[in-house]
C-alpha atoms as a PDB file:
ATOM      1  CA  UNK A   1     129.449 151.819 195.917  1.00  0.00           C
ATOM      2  CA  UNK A   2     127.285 149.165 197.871  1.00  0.00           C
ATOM      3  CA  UNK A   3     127.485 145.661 197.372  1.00  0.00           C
ATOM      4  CA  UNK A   4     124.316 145.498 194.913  1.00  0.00           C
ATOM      5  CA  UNK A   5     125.904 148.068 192.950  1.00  0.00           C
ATOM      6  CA  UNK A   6     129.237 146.117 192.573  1.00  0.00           C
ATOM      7  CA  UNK A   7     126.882 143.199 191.547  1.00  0.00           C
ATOM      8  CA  UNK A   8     124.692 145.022 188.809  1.00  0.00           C
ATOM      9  CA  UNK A   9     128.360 146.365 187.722  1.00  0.00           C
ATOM     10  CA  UNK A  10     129.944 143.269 186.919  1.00  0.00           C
ATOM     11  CA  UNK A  11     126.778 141.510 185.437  1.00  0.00           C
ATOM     12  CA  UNK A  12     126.379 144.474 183.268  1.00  0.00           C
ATOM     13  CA  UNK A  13     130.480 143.436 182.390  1.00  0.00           C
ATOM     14  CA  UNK A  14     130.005 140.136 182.148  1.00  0.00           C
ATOM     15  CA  UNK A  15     126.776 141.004 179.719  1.00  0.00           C
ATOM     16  CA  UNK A  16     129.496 143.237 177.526  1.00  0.00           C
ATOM     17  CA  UNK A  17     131.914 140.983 177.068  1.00  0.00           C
ATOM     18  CA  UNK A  18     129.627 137.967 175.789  1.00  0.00           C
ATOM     19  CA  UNK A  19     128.025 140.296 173.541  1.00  0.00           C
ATOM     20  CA  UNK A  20     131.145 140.955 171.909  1.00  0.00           C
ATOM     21  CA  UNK A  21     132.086 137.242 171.686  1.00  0.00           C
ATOM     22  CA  UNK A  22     128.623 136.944 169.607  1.00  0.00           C
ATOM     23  CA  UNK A  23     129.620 139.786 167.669  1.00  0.00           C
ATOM     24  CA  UNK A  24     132.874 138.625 166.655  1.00  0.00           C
ATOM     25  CA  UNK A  25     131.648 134.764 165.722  1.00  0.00           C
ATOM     26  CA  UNK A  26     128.423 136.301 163.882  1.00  0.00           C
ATOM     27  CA  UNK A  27     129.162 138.636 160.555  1.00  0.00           C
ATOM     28  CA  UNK A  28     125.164 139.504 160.353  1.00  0.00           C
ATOM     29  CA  UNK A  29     125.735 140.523 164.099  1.00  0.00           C
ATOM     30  CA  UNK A  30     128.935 142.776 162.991  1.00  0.00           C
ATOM     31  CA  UNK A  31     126.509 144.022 160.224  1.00  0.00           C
ATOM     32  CA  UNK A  32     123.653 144.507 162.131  1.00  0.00           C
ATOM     33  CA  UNK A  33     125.686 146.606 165.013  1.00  0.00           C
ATOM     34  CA  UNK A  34     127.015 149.401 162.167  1.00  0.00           C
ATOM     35  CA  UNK A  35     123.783 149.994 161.068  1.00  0.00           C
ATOM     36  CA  UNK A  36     122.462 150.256 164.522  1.00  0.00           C
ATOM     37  CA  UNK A  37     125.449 152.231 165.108  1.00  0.00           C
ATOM     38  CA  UNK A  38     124.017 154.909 162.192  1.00  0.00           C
ATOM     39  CA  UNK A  39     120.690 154.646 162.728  1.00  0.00           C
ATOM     40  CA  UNK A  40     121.052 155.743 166.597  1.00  0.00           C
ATOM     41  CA  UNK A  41     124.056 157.632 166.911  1.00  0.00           C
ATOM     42  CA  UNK A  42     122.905 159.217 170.616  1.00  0.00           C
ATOM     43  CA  UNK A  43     123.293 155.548 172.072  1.00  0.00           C
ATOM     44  CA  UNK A  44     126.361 155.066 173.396  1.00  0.00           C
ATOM     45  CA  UNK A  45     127.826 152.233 171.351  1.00  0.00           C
ATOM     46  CA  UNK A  46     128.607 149.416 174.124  1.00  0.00           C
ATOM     47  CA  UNK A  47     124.976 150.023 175.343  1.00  0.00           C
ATOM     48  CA  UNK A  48     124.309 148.633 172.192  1.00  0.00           C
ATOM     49  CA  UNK A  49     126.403 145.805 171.772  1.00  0.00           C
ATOM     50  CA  UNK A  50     125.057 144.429 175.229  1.00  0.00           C
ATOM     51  CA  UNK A  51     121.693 144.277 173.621  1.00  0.00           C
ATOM     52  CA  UNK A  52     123.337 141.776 171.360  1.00  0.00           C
ATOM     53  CA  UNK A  53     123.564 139.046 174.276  1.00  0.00           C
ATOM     54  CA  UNK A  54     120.350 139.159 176.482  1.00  0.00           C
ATOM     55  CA  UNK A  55     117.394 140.770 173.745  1.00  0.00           C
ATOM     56  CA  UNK A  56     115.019 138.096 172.752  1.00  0.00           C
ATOM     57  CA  UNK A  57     117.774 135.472 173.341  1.00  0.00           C
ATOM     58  CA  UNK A  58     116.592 132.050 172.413  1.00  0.00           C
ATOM     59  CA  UNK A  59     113.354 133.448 170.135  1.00  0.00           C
ATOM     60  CA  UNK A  60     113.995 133.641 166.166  1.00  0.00           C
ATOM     61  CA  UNK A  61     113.545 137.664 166.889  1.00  0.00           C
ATOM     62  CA  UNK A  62     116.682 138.218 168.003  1.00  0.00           C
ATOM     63  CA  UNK A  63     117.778 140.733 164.696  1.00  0.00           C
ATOM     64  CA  UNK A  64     113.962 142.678 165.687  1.00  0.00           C
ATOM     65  CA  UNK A  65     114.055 142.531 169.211  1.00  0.00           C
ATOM     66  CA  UNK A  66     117.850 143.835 169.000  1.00  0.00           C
ATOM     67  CA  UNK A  67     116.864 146.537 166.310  1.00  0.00           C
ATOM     68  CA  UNK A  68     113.416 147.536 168.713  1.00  0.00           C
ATOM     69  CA  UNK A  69     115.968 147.963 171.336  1.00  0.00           C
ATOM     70  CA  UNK A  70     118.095 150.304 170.026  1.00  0.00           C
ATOM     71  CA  UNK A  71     115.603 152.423 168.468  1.00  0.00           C
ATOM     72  CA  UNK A  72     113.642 152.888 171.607  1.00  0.00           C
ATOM     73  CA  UNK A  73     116.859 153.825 173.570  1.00  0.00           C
ATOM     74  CA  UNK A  74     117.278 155.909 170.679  1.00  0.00           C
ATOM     75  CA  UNK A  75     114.245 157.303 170.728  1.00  0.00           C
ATOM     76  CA  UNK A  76     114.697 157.935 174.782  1.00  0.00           C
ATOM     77  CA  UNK A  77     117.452 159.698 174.400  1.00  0.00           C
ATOM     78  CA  UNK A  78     116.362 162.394 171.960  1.00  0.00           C
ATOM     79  CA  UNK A  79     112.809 162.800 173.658  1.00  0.00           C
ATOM     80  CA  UNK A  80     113.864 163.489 177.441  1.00  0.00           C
ATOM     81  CA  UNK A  81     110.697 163.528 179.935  1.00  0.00           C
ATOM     82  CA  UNK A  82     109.741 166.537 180.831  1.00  0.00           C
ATOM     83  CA  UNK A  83     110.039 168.450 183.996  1.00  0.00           C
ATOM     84  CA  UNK A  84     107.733 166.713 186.254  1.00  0.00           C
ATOM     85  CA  UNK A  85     105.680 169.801 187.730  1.00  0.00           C
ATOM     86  CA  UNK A  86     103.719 170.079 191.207  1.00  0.00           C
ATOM     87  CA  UNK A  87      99.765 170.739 191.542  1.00  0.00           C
ATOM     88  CA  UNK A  88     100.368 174.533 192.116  1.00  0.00           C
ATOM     89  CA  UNK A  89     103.009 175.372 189.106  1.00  0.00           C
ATOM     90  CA  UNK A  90      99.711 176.474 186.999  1.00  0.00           C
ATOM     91  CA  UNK A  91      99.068 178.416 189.653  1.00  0.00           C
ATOM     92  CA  UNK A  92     102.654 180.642 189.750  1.00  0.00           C
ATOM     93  CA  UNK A  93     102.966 183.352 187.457  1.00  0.00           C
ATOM     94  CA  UNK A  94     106.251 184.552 186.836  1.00  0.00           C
ATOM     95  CA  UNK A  95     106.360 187.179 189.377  1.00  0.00           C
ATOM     96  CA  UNK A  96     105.496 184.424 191.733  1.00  0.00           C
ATOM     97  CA  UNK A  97     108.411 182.180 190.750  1.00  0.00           C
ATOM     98  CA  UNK A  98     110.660 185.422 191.639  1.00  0.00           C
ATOM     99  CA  UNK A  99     109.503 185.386 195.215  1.00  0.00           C
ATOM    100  CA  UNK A 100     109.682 182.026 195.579  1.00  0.00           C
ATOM    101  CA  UNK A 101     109.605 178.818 193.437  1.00  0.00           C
ATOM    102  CA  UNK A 102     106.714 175.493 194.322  1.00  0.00           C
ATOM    103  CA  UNK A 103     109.336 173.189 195.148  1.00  0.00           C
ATOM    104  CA  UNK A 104     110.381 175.701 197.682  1.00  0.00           C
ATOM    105  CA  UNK A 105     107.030 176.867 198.857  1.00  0.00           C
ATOM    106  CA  UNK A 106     106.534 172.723 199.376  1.00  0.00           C
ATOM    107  CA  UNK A 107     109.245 172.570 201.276  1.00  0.00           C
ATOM    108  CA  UNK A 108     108.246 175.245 204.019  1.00  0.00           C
ATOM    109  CA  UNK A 109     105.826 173.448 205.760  1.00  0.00           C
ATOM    110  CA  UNK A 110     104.076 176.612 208.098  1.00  0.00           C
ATOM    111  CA  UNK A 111     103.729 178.393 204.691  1.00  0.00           C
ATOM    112  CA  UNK A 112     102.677 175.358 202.878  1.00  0.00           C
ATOM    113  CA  UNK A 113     100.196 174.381 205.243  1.00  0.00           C
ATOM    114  CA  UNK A 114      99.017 178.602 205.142  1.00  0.00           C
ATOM    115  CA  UNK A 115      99.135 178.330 201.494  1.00  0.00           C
ATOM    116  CA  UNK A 116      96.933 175.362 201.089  1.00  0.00           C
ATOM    117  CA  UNK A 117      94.196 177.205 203.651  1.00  0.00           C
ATOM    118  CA  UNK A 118      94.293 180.141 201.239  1.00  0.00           C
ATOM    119  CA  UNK A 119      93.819 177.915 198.161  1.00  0.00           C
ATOM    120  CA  UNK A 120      90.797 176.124 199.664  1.00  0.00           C
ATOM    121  CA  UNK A 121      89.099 179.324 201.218  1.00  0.00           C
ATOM    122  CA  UNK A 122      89.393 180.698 197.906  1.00  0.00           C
ATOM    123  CA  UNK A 123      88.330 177.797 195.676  1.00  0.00           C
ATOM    124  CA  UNK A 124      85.385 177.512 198.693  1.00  0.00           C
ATOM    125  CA  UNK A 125      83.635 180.571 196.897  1.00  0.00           C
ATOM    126  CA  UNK A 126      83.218 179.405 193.635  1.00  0.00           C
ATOM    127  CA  UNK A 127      81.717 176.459 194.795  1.00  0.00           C
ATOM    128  CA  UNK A 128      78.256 176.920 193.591  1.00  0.00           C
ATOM    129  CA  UNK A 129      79.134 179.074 190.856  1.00  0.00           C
ATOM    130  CA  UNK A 130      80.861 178.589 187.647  1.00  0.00           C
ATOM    131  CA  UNK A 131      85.030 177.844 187.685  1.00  0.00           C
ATOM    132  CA  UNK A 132      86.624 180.919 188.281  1.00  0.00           C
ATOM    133  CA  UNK A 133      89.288 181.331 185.154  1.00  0.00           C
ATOM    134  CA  UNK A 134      92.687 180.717 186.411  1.00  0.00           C
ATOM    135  CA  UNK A 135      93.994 184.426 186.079  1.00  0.00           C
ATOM    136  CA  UNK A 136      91.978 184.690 189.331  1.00  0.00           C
ATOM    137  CA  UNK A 137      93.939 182.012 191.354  1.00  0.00           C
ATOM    138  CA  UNK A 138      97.318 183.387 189.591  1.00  0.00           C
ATOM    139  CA  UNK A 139      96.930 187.231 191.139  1.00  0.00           C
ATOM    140  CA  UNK A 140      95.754 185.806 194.248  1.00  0.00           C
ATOM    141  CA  UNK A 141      99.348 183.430 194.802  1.00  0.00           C
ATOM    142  CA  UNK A 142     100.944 186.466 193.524  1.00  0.00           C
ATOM    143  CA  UNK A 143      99.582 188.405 196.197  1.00  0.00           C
ATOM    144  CA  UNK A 144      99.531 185.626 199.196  1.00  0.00           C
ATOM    145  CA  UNK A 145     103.168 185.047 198.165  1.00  0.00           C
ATOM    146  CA  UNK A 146     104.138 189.160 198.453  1.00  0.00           C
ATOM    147  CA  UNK A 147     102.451 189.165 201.525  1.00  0.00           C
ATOM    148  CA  UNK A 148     103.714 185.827 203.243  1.00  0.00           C
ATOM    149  CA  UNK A 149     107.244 185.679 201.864  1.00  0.00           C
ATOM    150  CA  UNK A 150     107.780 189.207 202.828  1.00  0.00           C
ATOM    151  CA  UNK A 151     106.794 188.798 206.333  1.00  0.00           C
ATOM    152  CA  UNK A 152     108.618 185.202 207.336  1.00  0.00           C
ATOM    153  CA  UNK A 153     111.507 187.280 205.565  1.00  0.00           C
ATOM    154  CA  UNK A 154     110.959 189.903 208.540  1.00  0.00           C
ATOM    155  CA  UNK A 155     110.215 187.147 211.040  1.00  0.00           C
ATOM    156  CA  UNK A 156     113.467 185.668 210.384  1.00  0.00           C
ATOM    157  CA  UNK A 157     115.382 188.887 210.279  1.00  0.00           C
ATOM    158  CA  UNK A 158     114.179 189.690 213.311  1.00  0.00           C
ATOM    159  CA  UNK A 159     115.136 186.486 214.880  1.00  0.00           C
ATOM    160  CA  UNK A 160     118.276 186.335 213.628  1.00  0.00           C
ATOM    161  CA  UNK A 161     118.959 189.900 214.994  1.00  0.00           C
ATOM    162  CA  UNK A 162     117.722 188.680 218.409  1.00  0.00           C
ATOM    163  CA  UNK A 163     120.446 185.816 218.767  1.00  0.00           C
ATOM    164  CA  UNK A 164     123.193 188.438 216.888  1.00  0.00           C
ATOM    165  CA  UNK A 165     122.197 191.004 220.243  1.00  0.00           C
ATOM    166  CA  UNK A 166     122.164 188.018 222.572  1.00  0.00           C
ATOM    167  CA  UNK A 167     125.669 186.638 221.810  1.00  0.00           C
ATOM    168  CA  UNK A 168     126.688 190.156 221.899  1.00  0.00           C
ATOM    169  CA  UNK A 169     125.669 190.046 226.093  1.00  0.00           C
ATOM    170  CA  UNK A 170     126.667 186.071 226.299  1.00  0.00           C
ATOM    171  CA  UNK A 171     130.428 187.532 225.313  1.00  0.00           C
ATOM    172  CA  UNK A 172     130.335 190.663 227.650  1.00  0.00           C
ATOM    173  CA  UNK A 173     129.271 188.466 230.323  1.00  0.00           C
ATOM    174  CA  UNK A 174     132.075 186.260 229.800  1.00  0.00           C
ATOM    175  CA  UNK A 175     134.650 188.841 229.311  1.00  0.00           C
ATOM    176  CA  UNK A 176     133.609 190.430 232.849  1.00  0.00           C
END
């Protein structure tokens, strides 16, 4: 842990503790916290009692601000994000996602940068005419994928054999 870390630790303690010294001078605090407490029972409890120090501190909103809060934390909780997808995931069919996923198709640039030629070449001929529907685009990554994956699969194979057969020599040359 880094030294801002440490520091965001400690102030998050600090935070903590004087929310439980409000707690335990306030009895419509103590209140307030068990119905939080039922009313949002995915939020970790001492995530709520630190709202209880910094929320709307000073306003006459505290109670609402505090209650707003922990419902939207709540409310965070049960609704996760969802998986944040790239531009081509439309485009893979399941088949596709076999071979090889986006993230990983991304990630190799040579086939990336291939890929991206393909896309554009093909999207280039329906141009002038109407949008193609995107079954079209969906065979055709299918297919550039079967054909592409398949031989950088080869290519590497190959290579790999290469180096296997040439530190076969290396040691024979060093044995004589």
């Amino acid at each position: 842990m880094d030294e801002i870390e440490k520091n965001i630790e400690k102030i998050l303690e600090n935070k903590y503790k004087d929310s439980l010294k409000i707690l335990r001078m306030s009895k419509t605090s103590q209140e307030l916290l068990k119905e939080l407490k039922k009313e949002c029972p995915h939020v970790p409890e001492k995530e709520i009692v630190s709202l209880f120090k910094s929320v709307a501190a000073g306003t006459k909103m505290v109670d609402a601000a505090i209650i707003a809060s922990a419902h939207n934390m709540e409310y965070n909780i049960i609704h996760r994000p969802k998986r944040e997808k790239t531009w081509i995931d439309p485009l893979f069919t399941e088949e596709a996602r076999k071979i090889m996923k986006p993230k990983e198709l991304m990630k190799n640039k040579k086939l990336y940068r291939e890929f991206i030629d393909y896309i554009s070449k093909l999207e280039a001929k329906y141009d002038d005419s109407e949008a193609p529907d995107i079954a079209i685009f969906r065979r055709r990554v299918t297919t550039f994928l079967k054909e592409h994956v398949k031989k950088e699969k080869k290519a590497s194979e190959k290579e790999r054999k290469t180096k296997k057969k040439e530190k076969r020599r290396k040691q024979k040359s060093d044995k004589k």
